[in-house]
PDB file of N, CA and C in Angstrom:
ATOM      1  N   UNK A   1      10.866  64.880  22.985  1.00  0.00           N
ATOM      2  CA  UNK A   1       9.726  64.110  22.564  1.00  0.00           C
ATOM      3  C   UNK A   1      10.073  63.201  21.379  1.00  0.00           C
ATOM      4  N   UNK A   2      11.101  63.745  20.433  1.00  0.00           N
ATOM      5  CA  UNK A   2      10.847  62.694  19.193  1.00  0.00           C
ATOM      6  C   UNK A   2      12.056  61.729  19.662  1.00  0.00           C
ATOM      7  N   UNK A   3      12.935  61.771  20.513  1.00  0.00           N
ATOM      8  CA  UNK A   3      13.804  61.028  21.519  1.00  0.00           C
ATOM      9  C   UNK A   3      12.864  59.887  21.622  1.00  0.00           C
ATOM     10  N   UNK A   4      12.033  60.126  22.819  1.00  0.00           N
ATOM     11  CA  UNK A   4      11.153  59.125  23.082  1.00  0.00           C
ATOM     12  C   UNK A   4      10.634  58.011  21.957  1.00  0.00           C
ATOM     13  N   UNK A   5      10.194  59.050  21.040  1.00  0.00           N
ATOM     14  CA  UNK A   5       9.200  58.533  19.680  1.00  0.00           C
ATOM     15  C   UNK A   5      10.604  57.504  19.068  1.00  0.00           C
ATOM     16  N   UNK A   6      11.598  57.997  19.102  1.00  0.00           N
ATOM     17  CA  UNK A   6      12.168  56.908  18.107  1.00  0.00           C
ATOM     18  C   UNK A   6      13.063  56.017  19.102  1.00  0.00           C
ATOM     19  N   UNK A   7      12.783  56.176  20.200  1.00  0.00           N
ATOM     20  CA  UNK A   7      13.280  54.645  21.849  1.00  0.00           C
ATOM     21  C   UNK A   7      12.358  53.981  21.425  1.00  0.00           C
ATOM     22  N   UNK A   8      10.875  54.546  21.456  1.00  0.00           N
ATOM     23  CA  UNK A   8       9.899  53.278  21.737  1.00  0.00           C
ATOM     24  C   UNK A   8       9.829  52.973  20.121  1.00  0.00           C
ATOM     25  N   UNK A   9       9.390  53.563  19.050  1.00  0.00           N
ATOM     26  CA  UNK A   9      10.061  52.341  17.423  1.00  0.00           C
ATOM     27  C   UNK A   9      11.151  51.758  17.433  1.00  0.00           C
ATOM     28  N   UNK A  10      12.318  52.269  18.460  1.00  0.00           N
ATOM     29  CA  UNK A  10      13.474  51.031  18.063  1.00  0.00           C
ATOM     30  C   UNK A  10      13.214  49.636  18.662  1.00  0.00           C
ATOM     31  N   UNK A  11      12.737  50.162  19.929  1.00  0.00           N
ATOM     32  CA  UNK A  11      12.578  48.855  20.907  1.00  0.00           C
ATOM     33  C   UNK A  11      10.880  48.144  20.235  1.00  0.00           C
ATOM     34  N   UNK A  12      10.093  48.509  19.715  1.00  0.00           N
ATOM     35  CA  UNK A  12       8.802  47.851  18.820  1.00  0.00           C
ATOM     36  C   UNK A  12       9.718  47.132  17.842  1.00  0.00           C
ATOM     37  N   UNK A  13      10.491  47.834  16.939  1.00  0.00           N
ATOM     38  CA  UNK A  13      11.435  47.068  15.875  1.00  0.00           C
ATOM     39  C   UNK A  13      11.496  45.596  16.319  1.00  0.00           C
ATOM     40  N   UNK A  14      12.671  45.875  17.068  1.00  0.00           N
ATOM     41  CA  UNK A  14      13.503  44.925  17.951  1.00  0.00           C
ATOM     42  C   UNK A  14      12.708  43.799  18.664  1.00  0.00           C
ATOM     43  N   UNK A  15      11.688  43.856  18.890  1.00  0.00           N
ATOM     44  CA  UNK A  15      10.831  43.275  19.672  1.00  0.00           C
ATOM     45  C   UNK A  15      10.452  42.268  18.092  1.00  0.00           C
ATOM     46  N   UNK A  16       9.986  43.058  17.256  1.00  0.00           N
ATOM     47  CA  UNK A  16       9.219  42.270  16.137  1.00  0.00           C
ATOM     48  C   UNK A  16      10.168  41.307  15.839  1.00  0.00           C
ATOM     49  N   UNK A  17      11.320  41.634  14.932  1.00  0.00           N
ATOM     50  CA  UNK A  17      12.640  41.033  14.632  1.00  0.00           C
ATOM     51  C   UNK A  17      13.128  39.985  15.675  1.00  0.00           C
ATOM     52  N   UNK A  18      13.106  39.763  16.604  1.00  0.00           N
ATOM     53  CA  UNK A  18      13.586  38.927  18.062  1.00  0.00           C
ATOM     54  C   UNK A  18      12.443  37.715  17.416  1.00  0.00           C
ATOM     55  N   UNK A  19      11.475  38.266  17.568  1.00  0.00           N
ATOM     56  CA  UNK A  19       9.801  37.318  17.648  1.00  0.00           C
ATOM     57  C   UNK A  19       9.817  36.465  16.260  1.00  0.00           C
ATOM     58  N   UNK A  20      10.256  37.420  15.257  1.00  0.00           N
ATOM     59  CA  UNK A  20      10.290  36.502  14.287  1.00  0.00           C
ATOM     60  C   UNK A  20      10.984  35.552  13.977  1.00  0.00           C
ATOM     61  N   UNK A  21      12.537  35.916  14.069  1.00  0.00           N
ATOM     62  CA  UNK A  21      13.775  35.418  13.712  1.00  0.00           C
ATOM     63  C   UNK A  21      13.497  33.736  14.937  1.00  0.00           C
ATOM     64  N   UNK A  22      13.167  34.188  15.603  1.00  0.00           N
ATOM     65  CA  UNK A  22      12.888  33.024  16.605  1.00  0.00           C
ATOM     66  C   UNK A  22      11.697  32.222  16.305  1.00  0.00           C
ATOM     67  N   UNK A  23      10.702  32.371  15.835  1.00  0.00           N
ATOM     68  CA  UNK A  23      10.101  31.707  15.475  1.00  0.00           C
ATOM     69  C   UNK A  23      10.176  31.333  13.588  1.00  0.00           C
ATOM     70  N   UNK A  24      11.356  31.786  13.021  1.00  0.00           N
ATOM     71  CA  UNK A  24      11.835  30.921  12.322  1.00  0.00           C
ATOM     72  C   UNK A  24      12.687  29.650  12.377  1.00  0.00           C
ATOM     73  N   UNK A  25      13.464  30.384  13.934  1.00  0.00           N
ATOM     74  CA  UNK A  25      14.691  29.066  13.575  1.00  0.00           C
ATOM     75  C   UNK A  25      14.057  27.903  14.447  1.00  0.00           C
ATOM     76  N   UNK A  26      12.397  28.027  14.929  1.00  0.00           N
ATOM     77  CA  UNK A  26      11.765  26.792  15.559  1.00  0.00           C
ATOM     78  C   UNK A  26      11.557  26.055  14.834  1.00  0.00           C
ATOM     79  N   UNK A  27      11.668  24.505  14.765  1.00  0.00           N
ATOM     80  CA  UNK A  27      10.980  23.584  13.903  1.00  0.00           C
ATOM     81  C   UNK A  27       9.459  23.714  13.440  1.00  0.00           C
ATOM     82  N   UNK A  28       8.741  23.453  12.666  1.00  0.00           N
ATOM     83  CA  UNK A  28       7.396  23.496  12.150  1.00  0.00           C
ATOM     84  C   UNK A  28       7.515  21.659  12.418  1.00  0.00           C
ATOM     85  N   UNK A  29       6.647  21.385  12.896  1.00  0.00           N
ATOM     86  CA  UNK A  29       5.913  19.965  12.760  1.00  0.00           C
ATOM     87  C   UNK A  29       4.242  19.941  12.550  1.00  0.00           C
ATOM     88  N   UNK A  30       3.765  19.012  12.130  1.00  0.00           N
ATOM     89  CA  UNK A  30       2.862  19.068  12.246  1.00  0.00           C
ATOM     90  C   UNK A  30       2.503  17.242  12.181  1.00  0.00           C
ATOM     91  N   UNK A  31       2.362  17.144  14.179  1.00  0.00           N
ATOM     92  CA  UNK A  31       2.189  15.686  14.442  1.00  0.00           C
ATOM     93  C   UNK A  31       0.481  15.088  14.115  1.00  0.00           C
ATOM     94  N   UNK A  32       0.783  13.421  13.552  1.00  0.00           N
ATOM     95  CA  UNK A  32      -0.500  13.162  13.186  1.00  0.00           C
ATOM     96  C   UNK A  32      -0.637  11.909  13.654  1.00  0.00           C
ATOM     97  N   UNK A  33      -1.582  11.095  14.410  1.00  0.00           N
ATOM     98  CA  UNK A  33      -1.421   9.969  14.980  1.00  0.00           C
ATOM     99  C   UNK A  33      -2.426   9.312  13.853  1.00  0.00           C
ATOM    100  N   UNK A  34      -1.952   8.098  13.376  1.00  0.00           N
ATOM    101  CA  UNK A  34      -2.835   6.985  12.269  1.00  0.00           C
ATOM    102  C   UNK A  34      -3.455   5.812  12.924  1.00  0.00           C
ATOM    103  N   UNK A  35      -4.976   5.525  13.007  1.00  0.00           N
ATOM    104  CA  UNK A  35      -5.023   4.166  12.942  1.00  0.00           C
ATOM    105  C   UNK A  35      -5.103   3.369  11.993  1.00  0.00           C
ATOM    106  N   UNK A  36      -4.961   2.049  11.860  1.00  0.00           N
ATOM    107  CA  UNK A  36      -4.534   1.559  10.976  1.00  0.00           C
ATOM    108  C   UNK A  36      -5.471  -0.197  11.269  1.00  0.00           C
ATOM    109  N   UNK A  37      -5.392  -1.027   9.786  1.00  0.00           N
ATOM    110  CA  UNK A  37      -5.480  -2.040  10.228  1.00  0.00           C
ATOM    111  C   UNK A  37      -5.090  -2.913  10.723  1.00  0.00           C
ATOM    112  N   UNK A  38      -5.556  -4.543  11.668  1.00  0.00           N
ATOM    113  CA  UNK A  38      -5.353  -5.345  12.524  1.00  0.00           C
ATOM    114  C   UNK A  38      -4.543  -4.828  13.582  1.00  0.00           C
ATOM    115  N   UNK A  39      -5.042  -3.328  14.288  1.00  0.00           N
ATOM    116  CA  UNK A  39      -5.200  -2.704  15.344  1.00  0.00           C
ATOM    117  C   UNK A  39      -4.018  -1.916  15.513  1.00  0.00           C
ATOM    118  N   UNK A  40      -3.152  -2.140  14.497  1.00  0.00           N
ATOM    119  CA  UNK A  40      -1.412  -1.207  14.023  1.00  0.00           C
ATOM    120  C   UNK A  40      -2.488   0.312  14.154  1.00  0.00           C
ATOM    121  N   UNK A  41      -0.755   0.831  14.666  1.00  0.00           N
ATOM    122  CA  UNK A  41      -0.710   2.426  14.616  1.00  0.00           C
ATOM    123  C   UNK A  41       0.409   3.063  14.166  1.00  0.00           C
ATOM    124  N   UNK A  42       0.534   4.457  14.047  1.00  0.00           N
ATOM    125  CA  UNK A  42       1.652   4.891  13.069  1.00  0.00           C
ATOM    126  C   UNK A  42       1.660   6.417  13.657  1.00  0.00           C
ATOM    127  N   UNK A  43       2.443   6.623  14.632  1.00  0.00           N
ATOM    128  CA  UNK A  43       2.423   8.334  14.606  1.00  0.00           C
ATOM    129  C   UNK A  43       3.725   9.016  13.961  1.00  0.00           C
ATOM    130  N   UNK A  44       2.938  10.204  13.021  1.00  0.00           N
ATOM    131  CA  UNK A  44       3.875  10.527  12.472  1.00  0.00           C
ATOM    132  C   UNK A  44       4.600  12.086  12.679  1.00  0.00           C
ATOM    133  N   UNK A  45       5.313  12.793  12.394  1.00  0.00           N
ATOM    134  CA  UNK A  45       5.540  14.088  13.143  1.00  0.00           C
ATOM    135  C   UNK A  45       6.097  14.703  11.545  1.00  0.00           C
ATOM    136  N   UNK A  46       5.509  15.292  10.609  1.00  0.00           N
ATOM    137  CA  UNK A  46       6.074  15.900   9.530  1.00  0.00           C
ATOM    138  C   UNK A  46       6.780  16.943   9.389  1.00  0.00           C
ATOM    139  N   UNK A  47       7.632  17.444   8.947  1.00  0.00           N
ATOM    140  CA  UNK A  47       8.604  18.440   8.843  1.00  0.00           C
ATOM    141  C   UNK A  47       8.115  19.792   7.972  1.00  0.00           C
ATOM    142  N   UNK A  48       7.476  21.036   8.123  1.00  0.00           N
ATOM    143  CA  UNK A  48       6.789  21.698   7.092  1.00  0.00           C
ATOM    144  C   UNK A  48       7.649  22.114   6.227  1.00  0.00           C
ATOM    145  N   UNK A  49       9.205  22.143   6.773  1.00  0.00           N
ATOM    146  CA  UNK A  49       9.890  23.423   5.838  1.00  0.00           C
ATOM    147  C   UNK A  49      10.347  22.557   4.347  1.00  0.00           C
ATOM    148  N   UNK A  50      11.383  22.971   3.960  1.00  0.00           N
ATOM    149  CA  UNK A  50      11.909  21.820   2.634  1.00  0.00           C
ATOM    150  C   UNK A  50      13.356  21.796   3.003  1.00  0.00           C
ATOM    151  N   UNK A  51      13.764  20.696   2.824  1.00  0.00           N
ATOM    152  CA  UNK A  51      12.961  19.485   2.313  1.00  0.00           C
ATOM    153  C   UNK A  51      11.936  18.867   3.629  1.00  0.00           C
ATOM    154  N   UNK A  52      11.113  18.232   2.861  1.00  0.00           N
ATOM    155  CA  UNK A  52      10.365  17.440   3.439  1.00  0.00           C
ATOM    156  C   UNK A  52      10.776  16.571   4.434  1.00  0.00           C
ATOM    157  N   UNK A  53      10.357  16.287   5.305  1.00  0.00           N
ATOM    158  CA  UNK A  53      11.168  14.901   6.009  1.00  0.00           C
ATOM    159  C   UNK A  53       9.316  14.810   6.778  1.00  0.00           C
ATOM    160  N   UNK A  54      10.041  13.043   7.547  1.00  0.00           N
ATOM    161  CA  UNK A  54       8.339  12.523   9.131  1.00  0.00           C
ATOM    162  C   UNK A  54       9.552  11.901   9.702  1.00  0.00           C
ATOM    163  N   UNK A  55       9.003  11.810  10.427  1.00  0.00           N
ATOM    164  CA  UNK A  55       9.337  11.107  11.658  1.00  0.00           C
ATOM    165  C   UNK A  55       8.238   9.921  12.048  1.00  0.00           C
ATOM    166  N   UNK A  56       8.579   8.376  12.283  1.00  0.00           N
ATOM    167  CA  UNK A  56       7.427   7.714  12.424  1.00  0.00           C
ATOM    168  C   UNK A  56       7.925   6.773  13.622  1.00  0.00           C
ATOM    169  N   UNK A  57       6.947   6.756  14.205  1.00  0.00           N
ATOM    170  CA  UNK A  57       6.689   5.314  15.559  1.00  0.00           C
ATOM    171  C   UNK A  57       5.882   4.517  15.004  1.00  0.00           C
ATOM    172  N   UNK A  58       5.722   3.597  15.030  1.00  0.00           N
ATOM    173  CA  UNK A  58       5.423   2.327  14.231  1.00  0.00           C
ATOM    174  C   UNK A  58       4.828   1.352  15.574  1.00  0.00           C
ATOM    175  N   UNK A  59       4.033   0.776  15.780  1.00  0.00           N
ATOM    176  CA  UNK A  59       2.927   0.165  16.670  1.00  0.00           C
ATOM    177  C   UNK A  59       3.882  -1.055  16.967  1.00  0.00           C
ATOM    178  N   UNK A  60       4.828  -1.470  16.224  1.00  0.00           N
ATOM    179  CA  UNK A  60       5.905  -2.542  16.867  1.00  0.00           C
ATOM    180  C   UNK A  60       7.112  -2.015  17.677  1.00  0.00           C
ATOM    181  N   UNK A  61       7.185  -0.972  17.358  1.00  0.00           N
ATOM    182  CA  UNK A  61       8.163  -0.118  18.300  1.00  0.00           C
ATOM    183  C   UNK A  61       9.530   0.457  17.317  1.00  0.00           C
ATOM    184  N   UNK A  62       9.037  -0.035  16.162  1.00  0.00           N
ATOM    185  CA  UNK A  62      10.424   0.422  15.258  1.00  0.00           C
ATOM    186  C   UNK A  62       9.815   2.360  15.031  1.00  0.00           C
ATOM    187  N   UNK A  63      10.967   2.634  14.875  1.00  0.00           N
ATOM    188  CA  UNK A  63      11.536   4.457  14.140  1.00  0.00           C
ATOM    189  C   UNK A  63      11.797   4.251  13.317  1.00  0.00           C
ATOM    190  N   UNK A  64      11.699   5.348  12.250  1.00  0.00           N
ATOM    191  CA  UNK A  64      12.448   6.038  10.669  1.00  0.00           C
ATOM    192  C   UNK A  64      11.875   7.230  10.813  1.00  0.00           C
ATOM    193  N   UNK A  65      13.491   8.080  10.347  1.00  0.00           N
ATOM    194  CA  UNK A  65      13.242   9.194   9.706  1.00  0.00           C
ATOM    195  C   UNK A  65      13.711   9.040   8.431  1.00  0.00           C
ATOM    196  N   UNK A  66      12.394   9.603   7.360  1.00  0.00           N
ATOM    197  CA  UNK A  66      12.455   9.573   6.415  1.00  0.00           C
ATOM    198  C   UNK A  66      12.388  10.646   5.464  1.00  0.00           C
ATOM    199  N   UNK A  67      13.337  10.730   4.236  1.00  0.00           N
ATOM    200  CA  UNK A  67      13.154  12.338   3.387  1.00  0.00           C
ATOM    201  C   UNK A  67      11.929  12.009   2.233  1.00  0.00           C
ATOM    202  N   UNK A  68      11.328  12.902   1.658  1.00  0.00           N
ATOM    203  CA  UNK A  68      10.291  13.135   1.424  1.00  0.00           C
ATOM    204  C   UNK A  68      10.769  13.480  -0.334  1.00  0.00           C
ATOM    205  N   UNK A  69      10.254  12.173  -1.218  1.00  0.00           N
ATOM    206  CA  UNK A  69      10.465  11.868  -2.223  1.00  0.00           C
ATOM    207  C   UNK A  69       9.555  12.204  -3.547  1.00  0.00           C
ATOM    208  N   UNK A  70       9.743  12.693  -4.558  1.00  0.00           N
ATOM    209  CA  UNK A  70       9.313  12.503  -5.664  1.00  0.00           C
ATOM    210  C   UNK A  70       7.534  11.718  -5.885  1.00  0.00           C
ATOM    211  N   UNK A  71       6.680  11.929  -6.205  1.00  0.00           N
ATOM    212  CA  UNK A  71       5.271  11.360  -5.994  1.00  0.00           C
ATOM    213  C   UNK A  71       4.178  12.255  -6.850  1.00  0.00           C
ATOM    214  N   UNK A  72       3.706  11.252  -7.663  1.00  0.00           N
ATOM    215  CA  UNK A  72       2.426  11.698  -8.784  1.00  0.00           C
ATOM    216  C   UNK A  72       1.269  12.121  -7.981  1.00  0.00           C
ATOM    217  N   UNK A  73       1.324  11.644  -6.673  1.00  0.00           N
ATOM    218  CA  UNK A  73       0.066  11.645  -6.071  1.00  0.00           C
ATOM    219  C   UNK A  73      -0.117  11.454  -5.038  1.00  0.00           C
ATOM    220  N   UNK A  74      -0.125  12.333  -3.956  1.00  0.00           N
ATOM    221  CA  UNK A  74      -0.220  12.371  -2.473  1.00  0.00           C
ATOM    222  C   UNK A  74       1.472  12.761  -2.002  1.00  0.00           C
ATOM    223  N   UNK A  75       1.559  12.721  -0.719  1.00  0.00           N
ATOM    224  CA  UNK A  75       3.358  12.915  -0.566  1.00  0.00           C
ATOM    225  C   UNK A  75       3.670  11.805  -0.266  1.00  0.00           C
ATOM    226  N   UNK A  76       4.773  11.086  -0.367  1.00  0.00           N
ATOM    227  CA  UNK A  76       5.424  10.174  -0.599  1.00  0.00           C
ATOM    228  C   UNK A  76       7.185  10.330   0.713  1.00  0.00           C
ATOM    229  N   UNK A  77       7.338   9.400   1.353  1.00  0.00           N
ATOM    230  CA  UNK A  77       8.420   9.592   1.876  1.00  0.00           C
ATOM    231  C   UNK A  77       9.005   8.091   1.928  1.00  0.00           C
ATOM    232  N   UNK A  78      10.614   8.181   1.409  1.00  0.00           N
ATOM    233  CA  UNK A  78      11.229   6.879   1.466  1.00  0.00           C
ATOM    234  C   UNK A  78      12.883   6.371   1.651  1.00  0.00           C
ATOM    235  N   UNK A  79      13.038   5.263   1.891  1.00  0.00           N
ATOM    236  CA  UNK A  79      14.906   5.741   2.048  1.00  0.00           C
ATOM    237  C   UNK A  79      14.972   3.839   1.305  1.00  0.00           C
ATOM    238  N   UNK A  80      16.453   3.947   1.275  1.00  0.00           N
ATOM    239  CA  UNK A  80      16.613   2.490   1.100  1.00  0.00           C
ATOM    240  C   UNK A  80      16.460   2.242  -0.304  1.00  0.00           C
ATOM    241  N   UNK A  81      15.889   3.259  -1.059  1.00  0.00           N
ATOM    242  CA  UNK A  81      15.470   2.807  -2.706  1.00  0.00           C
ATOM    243  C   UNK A  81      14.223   2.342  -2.785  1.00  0.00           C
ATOM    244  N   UNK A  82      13.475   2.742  -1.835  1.00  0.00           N
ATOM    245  CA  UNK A  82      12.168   2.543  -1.833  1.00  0.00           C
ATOM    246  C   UNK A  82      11.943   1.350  -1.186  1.00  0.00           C
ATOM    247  N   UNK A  83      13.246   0.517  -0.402  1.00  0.00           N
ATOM    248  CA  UNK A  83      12.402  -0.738   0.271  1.00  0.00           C
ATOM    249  C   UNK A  83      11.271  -0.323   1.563  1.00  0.00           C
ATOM    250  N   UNK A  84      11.411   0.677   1.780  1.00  0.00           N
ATOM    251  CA  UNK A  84      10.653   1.590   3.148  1.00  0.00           C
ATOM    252  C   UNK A  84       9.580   2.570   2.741  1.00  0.00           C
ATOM    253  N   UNK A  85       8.570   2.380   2.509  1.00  0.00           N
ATOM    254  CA  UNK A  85       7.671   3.335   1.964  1.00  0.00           C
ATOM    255  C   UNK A  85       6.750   4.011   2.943  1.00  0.00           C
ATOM    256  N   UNK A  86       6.510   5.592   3.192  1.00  0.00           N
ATOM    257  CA  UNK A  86       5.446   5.743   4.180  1.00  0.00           C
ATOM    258  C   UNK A  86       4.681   6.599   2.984  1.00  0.00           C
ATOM    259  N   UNK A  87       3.176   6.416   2.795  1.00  0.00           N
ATOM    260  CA  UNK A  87       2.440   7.071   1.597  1.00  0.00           C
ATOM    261  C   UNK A  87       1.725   7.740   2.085  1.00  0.00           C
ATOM    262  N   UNK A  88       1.210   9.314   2.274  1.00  0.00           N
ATOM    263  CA  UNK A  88      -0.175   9.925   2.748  1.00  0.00           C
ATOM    264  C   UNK A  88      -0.666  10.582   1.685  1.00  0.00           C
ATOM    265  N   UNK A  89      -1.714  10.487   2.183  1.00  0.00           N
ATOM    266  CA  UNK A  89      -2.850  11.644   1.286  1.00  0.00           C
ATOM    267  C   UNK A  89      -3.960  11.565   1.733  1.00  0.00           C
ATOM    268  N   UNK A  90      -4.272  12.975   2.052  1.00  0.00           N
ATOM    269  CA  UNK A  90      -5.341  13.330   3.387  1.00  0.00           C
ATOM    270  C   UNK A  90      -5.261  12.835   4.100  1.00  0.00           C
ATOM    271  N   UNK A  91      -6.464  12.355   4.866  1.00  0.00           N
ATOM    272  CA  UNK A  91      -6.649  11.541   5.996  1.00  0.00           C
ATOM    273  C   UNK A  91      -5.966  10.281   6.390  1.00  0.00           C
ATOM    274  N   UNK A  92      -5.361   9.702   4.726  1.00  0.00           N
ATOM    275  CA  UNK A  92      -4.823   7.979   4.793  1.00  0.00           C
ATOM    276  C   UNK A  92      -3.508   7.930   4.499  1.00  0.00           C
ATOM    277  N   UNK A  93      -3.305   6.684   4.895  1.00  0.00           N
ATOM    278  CA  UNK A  93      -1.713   6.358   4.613  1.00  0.00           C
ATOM    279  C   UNK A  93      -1.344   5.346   4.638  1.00  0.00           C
ATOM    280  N   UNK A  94      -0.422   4.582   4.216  1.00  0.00           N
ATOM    281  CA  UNK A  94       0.004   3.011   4.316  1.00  0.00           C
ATOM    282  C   UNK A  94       1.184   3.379   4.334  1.00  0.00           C
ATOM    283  N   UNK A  95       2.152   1.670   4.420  1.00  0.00           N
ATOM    284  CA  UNK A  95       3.060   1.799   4.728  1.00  0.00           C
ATOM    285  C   UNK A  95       3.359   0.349   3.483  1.00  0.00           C
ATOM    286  N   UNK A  96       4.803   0.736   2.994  1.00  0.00           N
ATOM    287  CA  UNK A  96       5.554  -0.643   1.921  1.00  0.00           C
ATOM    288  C   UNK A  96       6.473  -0.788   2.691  1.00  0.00           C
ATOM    289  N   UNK A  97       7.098  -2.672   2.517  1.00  0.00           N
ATOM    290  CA  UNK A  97       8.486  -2.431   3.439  1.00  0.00           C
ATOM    291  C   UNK A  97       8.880  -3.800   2.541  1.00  0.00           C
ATOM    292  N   UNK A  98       9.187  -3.443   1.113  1.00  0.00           N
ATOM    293  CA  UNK A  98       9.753  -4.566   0.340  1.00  0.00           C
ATOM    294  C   UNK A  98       8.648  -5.165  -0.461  1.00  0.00           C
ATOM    295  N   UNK A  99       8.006  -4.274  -0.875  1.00  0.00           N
ATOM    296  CA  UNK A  99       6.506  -4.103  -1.697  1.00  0.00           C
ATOM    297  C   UNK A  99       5.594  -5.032  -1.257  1.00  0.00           C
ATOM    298  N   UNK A 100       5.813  -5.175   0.081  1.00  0.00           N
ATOM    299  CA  UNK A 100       4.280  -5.415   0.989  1.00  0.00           C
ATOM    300  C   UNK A 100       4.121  -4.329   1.773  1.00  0.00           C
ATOM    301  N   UNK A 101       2.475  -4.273   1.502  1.00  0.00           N
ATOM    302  CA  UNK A 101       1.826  -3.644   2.310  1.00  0.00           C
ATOM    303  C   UNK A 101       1.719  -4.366   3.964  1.00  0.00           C
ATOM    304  N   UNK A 102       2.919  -3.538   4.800  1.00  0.00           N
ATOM    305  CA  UNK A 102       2.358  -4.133   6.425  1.00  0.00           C
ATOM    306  C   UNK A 102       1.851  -3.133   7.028  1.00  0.00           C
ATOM    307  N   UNK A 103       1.056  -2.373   6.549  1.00  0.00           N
ATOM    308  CA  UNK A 103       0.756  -1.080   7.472  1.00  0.00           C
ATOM    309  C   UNK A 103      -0.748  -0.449   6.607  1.00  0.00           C
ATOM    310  N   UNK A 104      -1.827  -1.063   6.566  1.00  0.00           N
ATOM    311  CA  UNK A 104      -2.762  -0.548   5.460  1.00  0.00           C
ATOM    312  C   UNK A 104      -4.016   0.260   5.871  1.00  0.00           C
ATOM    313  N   UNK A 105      -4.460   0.798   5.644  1.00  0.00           N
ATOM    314  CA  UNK A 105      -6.194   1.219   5.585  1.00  0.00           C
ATOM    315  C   UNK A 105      -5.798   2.231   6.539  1.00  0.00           C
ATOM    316  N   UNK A 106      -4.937   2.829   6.979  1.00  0.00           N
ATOM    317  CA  UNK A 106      -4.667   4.124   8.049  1.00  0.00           C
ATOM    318  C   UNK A 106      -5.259   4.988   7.809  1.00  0.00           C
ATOM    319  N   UNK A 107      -6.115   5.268   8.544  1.00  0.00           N
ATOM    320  CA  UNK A 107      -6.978   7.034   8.988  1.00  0.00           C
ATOM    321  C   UNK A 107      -6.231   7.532   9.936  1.00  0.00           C
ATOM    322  N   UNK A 108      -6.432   8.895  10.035  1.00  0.00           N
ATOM    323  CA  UNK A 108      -5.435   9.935  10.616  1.00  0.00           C
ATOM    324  C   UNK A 108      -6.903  10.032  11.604  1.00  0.00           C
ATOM    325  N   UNK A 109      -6.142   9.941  13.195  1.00  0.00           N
ATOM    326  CA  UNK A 109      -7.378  10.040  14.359  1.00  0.00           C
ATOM    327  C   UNK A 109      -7.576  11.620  14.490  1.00  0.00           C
ATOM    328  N   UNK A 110      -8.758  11.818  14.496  1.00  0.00           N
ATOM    329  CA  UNK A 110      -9.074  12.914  14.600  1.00  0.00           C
ATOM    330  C   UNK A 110      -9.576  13.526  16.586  1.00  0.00           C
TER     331      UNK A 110
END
């Protein structure tokens, strides 16, 4: 009987440990589609673990992946020295690309 008792806790163990370890080494995303103004869109796919990173499609068809930078206020992601800016906080987000705004007034579609 305690045979049994400690087959079925090894294999419960084992089972837990499998489940977890695997759903650590899965990516965390957490995808967010933006609309934006003069009918631009922006989907973005964020990275939860650290560092930070998104992933973005851009309504003209351009990509960046970008690492997730330093910011007083909201999260901030950028490469290039900041000529590439993607900005969120909450619901909104814009975009800099050589300190113009081409990507503005973005709400996250719900």
């Amino acid at each position: 009987m305690k045979s049994r008792i400690f087959t079925l806790l090894s294999l419960l163990f084992f089972q837990h440990s499998h489940n977890h370890l695997q759903a650590e080494s899965q990516p965390r995303e957490n995808k967010v589609h933006y609309r934006c103004a003069a009918g631009k869109t922006v989907y973005a796919a964020f990275w939860l673990g650290e560092p930070g990173k998104v992933r973005l499609k851009l309504s003209d068809g351009r990509s960046y992946r970008l690492p997730q930078v330093m910011s007083a206020s909201g999260v901030k992601y950028a490469k290039n020295e900041d000529q590439f800016i993607f900005w969120s906080k909450g619901d909104s987000a814009f975009i800099l690309e050589n300190d113009v705004m081409t990507y503005r007034d973005c709400k996250s579609r719900k």
